[in-house]
N, C-alpha and C. Protein backbone atom coordinates (compact mmCIF):
# COMPACT_ATOMS: atom_id res chain seq x y z
N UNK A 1 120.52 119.25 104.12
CA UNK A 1 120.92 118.90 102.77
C UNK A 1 122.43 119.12 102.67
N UNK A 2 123.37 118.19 101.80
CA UNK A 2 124.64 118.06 101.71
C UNK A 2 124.95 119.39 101.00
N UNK A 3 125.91 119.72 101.02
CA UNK A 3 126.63 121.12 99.82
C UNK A 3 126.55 120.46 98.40
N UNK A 4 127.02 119.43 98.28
CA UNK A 4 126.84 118.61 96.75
C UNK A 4 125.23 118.68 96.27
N UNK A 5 124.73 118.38 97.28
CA UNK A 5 123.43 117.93 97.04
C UNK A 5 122.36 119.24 96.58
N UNK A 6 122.83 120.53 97.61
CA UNK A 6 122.41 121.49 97.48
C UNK A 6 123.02 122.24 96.15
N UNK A 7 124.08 122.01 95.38
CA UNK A 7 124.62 122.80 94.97
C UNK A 7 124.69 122.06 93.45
N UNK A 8 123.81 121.05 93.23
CA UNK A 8 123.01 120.39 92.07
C UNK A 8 122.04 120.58 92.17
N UNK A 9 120.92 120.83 93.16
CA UNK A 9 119.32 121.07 93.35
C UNK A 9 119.98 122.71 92.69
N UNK A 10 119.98 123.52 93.07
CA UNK A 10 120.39 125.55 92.08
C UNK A 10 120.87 125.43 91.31
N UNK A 11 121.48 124.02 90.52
CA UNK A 11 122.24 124.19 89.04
C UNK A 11 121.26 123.50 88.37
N UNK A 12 120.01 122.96 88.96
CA UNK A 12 118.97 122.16 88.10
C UNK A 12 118.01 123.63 88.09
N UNK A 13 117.95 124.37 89.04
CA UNK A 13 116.16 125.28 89.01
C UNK A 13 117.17 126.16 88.47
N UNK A 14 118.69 126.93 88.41
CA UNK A 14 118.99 128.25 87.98
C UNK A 14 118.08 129.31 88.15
N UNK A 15 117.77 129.35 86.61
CA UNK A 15 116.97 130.77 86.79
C UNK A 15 115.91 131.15 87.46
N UNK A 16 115.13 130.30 87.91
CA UNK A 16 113.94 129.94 88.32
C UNK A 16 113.64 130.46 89.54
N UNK A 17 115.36 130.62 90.41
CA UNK A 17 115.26 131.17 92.00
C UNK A 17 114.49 132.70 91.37
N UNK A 18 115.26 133.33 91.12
CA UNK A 18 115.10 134.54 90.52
C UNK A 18 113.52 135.15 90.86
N UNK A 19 113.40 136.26 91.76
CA UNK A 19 112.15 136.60 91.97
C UNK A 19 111.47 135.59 92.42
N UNK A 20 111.37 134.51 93.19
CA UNK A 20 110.56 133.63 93.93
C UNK A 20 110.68 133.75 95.36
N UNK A 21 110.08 133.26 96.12
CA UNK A 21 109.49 133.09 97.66
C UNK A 21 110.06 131.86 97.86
N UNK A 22 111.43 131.53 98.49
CA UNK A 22 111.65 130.12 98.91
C UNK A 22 110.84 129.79 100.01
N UNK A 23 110.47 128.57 100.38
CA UNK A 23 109.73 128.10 101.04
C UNK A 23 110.13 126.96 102.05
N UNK A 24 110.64 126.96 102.93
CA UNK A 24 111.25 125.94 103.58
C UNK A 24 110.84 125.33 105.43
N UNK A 25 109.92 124.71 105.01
CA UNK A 25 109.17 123.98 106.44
C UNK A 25 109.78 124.05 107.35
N UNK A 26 111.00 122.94 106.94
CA UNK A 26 111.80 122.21 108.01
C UNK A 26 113.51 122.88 107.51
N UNK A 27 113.19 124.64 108.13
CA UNK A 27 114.54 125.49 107.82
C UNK A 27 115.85 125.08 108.59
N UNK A 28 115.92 124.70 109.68
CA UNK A 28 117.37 124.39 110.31
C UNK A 28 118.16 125.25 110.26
N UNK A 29 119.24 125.21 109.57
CA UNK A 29 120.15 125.87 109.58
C UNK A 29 119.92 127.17 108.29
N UNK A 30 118.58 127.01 107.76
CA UNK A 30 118.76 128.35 106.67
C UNK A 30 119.22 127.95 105.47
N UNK A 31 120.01 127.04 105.16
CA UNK A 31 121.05 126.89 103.77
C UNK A 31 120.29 127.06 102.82
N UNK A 32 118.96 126.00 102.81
CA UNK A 32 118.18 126.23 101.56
C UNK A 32 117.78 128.04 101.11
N UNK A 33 116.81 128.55 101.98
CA UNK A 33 116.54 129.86 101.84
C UNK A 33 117.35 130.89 101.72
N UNK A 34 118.95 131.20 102.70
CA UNK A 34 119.10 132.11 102.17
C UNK A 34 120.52 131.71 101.02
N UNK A 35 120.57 130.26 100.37
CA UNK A 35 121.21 130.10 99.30
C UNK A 35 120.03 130.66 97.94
N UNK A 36 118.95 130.47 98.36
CA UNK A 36 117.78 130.82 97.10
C UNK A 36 118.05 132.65 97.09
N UNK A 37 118.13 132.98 98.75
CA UNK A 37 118.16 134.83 98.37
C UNK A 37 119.58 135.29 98.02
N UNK A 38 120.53 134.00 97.76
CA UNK A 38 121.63 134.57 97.37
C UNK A 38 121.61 134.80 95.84
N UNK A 39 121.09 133.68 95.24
CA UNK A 39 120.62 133.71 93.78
C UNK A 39 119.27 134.62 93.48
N UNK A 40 119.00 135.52 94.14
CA UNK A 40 118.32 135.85 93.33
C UNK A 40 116.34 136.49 93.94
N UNK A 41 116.46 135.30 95.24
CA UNK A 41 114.77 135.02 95.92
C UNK A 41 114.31 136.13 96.23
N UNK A 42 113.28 136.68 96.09
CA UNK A 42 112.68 137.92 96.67
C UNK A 42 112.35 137.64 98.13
N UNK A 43 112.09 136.33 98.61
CA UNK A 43 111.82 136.12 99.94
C UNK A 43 112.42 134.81 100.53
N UNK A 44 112.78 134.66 101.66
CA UNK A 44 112.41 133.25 102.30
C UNK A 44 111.41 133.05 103.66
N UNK A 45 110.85 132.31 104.04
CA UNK A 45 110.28 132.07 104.42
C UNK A 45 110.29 130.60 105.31
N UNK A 46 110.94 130.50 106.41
CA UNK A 46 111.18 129.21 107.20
C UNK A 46 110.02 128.74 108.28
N UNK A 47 109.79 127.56 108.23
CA UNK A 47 109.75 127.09 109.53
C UNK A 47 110.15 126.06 110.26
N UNK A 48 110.83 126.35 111.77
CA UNK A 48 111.12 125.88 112.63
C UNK A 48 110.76 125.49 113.73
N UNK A 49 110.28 123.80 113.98
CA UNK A 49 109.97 123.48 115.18
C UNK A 49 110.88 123.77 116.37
N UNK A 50 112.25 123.85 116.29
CA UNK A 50 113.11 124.04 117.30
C UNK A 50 113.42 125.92 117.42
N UNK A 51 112.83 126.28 118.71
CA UNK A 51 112.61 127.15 118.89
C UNK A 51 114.20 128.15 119.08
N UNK A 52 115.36 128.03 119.44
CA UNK A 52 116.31 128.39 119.51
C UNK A 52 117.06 128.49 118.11
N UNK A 53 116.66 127.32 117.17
CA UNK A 53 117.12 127.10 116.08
C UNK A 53 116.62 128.67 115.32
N UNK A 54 115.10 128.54 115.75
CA UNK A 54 114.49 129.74 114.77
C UNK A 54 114.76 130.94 115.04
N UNK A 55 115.08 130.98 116.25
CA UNK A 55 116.05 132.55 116.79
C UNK A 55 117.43 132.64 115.73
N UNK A 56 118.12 131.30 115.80
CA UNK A 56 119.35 131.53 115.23
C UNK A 56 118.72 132.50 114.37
N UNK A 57 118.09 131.64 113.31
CA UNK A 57 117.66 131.89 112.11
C UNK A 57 117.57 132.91 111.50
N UNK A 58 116.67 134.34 112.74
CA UNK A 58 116.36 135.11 112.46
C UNK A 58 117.33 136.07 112.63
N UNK A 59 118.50 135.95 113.59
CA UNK A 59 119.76 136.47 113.71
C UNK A 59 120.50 136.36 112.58
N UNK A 60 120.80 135.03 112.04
CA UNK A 60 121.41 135.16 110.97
C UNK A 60 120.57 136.01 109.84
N UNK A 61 119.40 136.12 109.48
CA UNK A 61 119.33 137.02 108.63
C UNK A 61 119.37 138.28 108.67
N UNK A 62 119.42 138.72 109.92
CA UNK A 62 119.73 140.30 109.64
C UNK A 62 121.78 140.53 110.35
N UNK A 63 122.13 139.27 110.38
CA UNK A 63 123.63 139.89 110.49
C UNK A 63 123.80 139.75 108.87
N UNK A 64 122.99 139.00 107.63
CA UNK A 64 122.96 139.04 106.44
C UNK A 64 122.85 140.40 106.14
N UNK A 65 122.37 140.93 106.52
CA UNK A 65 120.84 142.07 106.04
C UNK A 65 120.10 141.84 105.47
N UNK A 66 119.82 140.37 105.55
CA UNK A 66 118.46 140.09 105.06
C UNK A 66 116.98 139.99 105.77
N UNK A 67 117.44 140.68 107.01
CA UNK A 67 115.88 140.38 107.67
C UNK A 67 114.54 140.46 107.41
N UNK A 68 114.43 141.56 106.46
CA UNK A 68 113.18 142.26 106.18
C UNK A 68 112.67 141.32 104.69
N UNK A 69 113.47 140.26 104.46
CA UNK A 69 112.90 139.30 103.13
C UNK A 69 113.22 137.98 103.53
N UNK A 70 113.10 137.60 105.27
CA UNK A 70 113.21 137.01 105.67
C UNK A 70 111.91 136.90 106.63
N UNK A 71 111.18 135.69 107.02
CA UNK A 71 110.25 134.95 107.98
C UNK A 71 110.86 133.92 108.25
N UNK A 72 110.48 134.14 109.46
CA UNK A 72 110.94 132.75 110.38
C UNK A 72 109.40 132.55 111.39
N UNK A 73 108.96 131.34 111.51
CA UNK A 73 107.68 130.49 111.83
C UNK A 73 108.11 129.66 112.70
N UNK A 74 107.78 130.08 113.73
CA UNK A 74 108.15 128.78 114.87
C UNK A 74 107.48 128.31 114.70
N UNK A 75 107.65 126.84 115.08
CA UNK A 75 106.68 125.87 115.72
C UNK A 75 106.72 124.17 114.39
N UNK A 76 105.53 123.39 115.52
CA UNK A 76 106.06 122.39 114.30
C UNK A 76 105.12 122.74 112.74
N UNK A 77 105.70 122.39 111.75
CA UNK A 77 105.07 123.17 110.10
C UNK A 77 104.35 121.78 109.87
N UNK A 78 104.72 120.90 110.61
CA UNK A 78 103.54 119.20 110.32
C UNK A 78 102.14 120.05 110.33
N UNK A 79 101.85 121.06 111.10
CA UNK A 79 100.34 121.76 111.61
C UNK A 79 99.99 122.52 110.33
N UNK A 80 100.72 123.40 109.73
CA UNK A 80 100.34 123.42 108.34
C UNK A 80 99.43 123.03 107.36
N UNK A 81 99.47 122.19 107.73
CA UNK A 81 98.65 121.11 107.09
C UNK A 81 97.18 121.47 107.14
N UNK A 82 96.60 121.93 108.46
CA UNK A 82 95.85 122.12 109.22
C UNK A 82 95.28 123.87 108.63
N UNK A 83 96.28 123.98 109.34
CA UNK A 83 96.42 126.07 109.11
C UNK A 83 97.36 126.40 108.44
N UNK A 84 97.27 126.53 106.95
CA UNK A 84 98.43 127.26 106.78
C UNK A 84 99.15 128.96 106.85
N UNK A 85 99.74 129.23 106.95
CA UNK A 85 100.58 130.25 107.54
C UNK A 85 100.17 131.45 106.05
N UNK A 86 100.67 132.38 106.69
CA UNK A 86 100.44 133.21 105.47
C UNK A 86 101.86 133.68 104.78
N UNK A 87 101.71 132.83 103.94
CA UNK A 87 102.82 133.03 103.15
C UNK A 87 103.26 134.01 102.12
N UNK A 88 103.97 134.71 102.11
CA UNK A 88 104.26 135.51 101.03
C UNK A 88 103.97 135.05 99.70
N UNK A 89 103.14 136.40 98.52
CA UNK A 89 102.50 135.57 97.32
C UNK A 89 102.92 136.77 96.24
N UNK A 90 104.40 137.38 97.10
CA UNK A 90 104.31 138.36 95.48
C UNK A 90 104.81 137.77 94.21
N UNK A 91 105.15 136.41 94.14
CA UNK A 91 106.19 135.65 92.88
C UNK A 91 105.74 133.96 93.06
N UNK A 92 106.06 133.40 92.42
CA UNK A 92 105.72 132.21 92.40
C UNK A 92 106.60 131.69 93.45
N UNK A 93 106.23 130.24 94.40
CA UNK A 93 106.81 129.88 95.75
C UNK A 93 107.89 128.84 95.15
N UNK A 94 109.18 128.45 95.97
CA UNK A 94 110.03 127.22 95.74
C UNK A 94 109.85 126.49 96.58
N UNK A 95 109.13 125.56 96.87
CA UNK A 95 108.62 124.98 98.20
C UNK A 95 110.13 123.76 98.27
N UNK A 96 110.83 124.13 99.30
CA UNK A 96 112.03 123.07 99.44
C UNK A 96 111.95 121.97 100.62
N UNK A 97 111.09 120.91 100.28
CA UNK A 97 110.91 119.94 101.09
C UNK A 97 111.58 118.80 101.74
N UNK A 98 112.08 119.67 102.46
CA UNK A 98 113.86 118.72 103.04
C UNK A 98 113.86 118.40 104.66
N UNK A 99 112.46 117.20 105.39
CA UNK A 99 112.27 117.34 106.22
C UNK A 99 113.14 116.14 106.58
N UNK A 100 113.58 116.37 108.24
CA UNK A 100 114.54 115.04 108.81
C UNK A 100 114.20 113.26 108.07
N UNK A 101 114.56 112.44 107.59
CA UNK A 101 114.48 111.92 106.76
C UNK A 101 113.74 110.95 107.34
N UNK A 102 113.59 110.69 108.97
CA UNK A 102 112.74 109.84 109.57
C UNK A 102 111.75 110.11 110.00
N UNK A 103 111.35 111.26 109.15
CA UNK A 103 109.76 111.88 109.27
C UNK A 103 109.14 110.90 107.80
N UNK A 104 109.41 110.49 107.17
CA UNK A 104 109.02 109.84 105.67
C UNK A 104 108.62 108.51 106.67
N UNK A 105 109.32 107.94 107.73
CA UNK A 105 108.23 106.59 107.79
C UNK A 105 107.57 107.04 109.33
N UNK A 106 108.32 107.94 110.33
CA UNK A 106 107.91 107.98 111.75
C UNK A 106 106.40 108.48 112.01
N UNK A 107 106.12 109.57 110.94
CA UNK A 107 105.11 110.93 110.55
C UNK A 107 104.70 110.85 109.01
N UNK A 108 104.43 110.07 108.50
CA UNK A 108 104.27 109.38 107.06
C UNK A 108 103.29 110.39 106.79
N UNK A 109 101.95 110.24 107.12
CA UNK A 109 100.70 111.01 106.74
C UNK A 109 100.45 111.98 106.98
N UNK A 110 101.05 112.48 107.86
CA UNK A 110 101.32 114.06 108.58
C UNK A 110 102.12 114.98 107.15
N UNK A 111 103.26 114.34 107.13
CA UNK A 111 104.51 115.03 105.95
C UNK A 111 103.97 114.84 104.89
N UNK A 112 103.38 113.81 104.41
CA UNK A 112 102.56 114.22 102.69
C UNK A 112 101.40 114.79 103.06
N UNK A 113 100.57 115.00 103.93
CA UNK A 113 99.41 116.08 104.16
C UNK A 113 100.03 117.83 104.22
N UNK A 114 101.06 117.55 104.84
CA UNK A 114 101.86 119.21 104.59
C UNK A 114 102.37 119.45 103.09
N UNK A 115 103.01 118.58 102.63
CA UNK A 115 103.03 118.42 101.06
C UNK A 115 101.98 118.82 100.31
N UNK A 116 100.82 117.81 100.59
CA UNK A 116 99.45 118.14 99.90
C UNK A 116 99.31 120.00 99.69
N UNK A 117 99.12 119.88 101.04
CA UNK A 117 98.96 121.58 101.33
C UNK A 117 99.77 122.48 100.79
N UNK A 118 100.82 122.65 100.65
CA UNK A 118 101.76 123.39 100.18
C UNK A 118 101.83 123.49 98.77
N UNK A 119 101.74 122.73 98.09
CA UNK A 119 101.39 122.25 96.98
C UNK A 119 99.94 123.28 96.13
N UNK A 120 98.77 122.58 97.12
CA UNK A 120 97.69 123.86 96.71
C UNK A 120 97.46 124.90 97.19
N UNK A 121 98.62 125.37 98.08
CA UNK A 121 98.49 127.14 98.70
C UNK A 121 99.36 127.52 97.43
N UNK A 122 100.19 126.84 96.90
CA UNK A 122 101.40 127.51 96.35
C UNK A 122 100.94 128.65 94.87
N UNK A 123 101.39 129.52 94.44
CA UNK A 123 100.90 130.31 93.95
C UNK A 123 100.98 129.88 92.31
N UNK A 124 100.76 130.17 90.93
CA UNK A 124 100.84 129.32 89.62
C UNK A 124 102.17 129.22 89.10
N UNK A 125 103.01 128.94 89.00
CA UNK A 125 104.23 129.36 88.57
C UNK A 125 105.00 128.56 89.31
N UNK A 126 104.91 128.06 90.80
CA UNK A 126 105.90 127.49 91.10
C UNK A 126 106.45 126.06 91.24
N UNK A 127 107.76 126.05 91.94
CA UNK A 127 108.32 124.59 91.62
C UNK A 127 108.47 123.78 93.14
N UNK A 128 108.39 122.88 93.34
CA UNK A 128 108.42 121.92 94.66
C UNK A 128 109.35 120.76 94.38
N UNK A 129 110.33 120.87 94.85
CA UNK A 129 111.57 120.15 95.50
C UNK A 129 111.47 118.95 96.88
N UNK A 130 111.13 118.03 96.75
CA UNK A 130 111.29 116.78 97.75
C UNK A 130 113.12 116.45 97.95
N UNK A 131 113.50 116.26 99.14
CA UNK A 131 114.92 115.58 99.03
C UNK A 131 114.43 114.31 99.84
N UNK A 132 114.63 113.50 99.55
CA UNK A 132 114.54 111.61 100.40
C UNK A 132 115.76 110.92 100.37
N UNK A 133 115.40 110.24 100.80
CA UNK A 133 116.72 108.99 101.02
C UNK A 133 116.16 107.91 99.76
N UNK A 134 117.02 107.31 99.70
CA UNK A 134 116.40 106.00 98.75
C UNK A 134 115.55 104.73 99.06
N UNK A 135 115.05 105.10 100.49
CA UNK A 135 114.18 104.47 101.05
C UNK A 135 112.84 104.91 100.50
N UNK A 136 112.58 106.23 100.43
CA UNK A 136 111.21 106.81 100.01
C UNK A 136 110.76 106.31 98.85
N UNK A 137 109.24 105.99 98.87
CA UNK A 137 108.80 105.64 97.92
C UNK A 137 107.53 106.70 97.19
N UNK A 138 108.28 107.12 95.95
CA UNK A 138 108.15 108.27 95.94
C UNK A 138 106.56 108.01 94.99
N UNK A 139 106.31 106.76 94.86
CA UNK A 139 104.46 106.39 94.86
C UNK A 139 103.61 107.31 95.50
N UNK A 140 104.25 107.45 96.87
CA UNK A 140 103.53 108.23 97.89
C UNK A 140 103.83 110.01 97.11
N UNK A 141 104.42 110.31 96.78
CA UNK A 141 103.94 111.86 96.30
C UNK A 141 102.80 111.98 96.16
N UNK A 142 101.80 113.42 96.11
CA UNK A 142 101.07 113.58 95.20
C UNK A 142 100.96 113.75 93.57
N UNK A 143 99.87 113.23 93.04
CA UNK A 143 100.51 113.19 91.76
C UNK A 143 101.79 112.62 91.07
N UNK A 144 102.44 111.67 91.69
CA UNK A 144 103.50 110.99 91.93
C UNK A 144 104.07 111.10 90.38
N UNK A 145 103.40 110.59 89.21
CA UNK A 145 103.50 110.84 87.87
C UNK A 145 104.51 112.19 87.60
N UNK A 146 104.10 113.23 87.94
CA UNK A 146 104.41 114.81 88.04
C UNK A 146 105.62 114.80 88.58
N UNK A 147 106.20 114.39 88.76
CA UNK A 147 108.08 114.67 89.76
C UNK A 147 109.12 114.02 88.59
N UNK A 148 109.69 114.91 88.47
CA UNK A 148 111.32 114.22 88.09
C UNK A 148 111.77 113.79 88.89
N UNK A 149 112.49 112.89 88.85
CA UNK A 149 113.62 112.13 90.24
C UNK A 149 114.89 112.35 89.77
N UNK A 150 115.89 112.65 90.64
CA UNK A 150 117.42 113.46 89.96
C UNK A 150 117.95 112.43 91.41
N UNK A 151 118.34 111.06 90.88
CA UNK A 151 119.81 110.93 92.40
C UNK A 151 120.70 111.69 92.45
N UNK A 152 121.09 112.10 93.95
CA UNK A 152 122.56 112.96 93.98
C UNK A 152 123.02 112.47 95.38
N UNK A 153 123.46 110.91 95.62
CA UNK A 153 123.81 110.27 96.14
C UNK A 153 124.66 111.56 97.62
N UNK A 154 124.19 111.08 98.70
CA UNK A 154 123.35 110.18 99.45
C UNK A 154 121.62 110.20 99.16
N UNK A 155 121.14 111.10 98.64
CA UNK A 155 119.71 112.01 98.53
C UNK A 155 119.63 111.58 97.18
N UNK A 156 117.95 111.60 97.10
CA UNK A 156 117.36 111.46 95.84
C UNK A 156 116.24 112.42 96.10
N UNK A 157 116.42 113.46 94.80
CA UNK A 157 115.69 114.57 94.84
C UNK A 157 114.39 114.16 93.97
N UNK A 158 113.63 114.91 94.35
CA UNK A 158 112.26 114.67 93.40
C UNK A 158 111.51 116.19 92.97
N UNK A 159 111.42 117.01 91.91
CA UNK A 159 111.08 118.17 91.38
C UNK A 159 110.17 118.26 90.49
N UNK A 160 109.00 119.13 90.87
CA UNK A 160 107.58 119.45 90.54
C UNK A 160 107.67 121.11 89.80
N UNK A 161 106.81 121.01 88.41
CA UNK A 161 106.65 122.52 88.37
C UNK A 161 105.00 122.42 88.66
N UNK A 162 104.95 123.24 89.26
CA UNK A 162 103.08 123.34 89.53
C UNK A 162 102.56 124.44 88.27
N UNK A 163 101.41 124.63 88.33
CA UNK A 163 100.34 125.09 87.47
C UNK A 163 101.57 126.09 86.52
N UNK A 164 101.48 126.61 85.43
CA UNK A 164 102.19 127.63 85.04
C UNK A 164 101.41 129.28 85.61
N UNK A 165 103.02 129.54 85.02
CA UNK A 165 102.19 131.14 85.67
C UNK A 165 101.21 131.64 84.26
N UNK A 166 100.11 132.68 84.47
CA UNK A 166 98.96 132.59 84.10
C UNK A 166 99.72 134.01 83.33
């Protein structure tokens, strides 16, 4: 995700990081998660198919000192879908769905089945973040109705609040 792009997705949720579990499949470089534990996240929580990547990952959070509110998940998170992981459930989740952008047509049914999933593991309270290109057709969401769409050129974001908290 761009710095622009990222840095309108935390001026749209603000307060919302605050005490939540970021959630980020397809972590890379971290930006999403530990920009959420900079504002505020009680946790992040990555996963990484690229196995060196997820080492970085976990290096960078404890040269942060964030290790200990930090997970890192190797492997590919498409499987998720399947099994999901045990995710941290002390706060409502930010599920930040920012997978390589040629997973939307290469892995079509795979990436909204991890969606699906994430979606109903996620705990009452929280919010789910799609970033796409303007190719995506965001029909294909679940519940497609349910998303705001926010362009923030190159990316078009799409943002879900799930169930309220109880």
């Amino acid at each position: 995700m761009k710095d622009r792009v990222r840095e309108v997705l935390f001026n749209l949720l603000g307060t919302d990081v605050v005490g939540a579990v970021a959630v980020d499949p397809f972590g890379g470089t971290g930006a999403l998660g530990f920009e959420a534990l900079s504002r505020g996240a009680a946790a992040a929580f990555f996963g990484e198919r690229h196995f060196p990547t997820a080492d970085a990952l976990r290096r960078s959070a404890v040269e942060l000192g964030l290790g200990e509110r930090v997970t890192v998940r190797p492997g590919d998170a498409l499987l998720w879908a399947r099994k999901m992981p045990e995710i941290p459930r002390g706060g409502p989740w930010i599920v930040f769905f920012s997978p390589p952008w040629d997973l939307f047509t290469s892995r079509s049914a795979d990436l909204l089945a991890l969606l699906a999933a994430l979606l109903a593991a996620a705990p009452p309270g929280s919010l789910a973040v799609v970033e796409a290109d303007d190719a995506f057709d965001p029909a294909a969401l679940p519940e497609a109705s349910a998303w705001q769409r926010r362009e923030v050129p190159p990316a078009v974001l799409f943002l879900r609040s799930l169930s309220p908290a109880a």
